[in-house]
Every structure is written in C-alpha cells, then in structure tokens.
Protein backbone atom coordinates (compact mmCIF):
# COMPACT_ATOMS: atom_id res chain seq x y z
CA UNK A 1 0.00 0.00 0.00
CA UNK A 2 1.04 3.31 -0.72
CA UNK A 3 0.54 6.27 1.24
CA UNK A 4 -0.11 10.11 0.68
CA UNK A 5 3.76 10.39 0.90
CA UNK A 6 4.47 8.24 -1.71
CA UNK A 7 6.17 5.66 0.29
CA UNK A 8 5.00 2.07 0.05
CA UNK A 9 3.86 0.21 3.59
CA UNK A 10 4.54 -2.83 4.30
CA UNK A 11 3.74 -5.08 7.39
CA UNK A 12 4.91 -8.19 9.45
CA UNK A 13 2.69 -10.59 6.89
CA UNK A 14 4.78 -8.96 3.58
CA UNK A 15 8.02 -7.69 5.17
CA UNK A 16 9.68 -10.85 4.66
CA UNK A 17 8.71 -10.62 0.50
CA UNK A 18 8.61 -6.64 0.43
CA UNK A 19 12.37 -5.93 2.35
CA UNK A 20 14.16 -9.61 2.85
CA UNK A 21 13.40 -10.25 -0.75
CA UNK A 22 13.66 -7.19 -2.19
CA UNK A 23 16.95 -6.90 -5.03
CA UNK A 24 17.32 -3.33 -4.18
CA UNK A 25 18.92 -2.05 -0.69
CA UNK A 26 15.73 -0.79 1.35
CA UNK A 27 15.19 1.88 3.36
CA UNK A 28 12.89 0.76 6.38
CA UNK A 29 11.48 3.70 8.89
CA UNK A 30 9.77 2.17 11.72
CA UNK A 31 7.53 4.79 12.71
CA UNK A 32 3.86 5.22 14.38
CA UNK A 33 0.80 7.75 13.75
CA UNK A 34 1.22 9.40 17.35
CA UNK A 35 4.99 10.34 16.59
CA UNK A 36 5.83 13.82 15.40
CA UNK A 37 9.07 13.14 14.33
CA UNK A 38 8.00 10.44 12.09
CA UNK A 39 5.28 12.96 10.32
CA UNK A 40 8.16 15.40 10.38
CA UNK A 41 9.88 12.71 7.69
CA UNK A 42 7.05 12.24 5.53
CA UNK A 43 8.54 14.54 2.90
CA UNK A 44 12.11 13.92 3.16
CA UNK A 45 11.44 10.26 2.41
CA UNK A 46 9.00 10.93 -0.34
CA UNK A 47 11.46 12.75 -1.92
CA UNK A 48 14.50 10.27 -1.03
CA UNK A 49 12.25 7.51 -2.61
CA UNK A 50 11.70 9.38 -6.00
CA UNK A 51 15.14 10.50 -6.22
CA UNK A 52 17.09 6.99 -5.15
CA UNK A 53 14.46 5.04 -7.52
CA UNK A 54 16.04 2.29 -9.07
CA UNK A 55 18.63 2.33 -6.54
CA UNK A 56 16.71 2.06 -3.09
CA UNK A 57 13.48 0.88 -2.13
CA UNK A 58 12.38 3.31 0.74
CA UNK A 59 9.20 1.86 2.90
CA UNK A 60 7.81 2.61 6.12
CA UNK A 61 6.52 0.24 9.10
CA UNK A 62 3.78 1.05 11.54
CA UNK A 63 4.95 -0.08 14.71
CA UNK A 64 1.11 -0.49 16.56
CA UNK A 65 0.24 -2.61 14.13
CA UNK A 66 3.32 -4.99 13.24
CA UNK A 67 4.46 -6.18 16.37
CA UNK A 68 6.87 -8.80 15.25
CA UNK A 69 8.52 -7.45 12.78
CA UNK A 70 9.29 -4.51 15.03
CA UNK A 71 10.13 -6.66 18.31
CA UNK A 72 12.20 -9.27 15.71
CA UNK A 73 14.53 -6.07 14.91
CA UNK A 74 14.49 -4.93 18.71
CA UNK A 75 13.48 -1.42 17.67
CA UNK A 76 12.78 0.74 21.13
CA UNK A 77 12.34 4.26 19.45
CA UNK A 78 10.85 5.99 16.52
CA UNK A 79 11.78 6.88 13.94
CA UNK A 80 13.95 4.42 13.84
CA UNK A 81 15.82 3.47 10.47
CA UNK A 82 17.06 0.55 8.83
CA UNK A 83 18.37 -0.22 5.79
CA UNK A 84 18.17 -3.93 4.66
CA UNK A 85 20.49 -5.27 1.67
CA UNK A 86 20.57 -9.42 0.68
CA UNK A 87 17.93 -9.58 3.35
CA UNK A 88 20.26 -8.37 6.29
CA UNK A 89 20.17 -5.94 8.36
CA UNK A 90 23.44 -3.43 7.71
CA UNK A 91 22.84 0.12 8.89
CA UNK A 92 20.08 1.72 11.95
CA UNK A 93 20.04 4.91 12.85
CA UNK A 94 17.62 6.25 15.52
CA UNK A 95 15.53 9.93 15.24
CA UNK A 96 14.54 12.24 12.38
CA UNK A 97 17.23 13.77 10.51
CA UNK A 98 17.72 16.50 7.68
CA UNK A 99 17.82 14.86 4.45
CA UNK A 100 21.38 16.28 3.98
CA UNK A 101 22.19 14.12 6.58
CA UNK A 102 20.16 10.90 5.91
CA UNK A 103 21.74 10.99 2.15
CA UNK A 104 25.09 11.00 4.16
CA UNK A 105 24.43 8.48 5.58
CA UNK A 106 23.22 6.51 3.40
CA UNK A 107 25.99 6.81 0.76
CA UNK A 108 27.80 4.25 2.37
CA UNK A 109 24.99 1.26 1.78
CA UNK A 110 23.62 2.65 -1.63
C-alpha cells in the first residue's frame, strides 16, 4: 500500500517478501501515527524515494500494528531506520534527521 507520501507500507505478513526479498537495498522507517518526528519525515522520504528510484526501495513500518517485525529487529524508538540489503540488516540509525544528513548516511549502503 502506498501512502499520501508516496512511500509504500509494508507489514509483518509482507516484510519478509517486500524488504528480505527485495533486489534493491531498502530503506525501512519504523515509525507510528502518534509520533511527530515520524510525520516530520514524511517529505524527506517521499522525496528520497523518487530521487534513489532504481537504486533504493524506501518503505515505512507502523509499529502499533506490526508487532513482530518490530520486536524481531528490537526497535525501542521511533523513527527508527534501517536499511536492509541481501535480506540483512546493515545500517540503523535512531531519530529524524535532515535529508542532507540521511543521504550521508546513506551513501555508504547505496
């Protein structure tokens, strides 16, 4: 599903075919309706999505309502985010960020 922001959702039933599975590195924000900081990165991933296309899958995981997934990857905080590439886990980092920053740190995994 995609939402408003242009970033697909995925859940704990699809994460395994949507992230593990996925060819491209993806992006993963854990994040939750009642978290400002999370809105607060609505755009910035929108627009990391549509420029990184092709080259990173950017999706976002409601923590409320996916459970395992988010207890599997022991996230505590949101946002938190991970990027996923062959199915593993290589790179978290916790709390919003400019997208300066997030493209910083990203260049390393992309």
């Amino acid at each position: 599903m995609i939402d408003p922001t242009g970033v697909a959702s995925v859940t704990d039933a699809d994460f395994e075919a949507e992230v593990i599975g996925a060819e491209l590195p993806v992006l993963v924000e854990f994040t939750a309706d009642w978290c400002p900081p999370c809105r607060q990165m609505g755009p910035v991933l929108s627009a990391l999505a549509a420029e990184e296309e092709g080259r990173l899958k950017v999706v976002q995981l409601d923590v409320d309502t996916n459970p395992e997934t988010t207890n599997a990857y022991q996230v505590l905080s949101m946002p938190t985010f991970m990027v996923f590439r062959g199915g593993e886990p290589v790179k978290a980092m916790v709390g919003a960020r400019p997208r300066r920053r997030l493209l910083e740190e990203l260049s390393d995994v992309l």
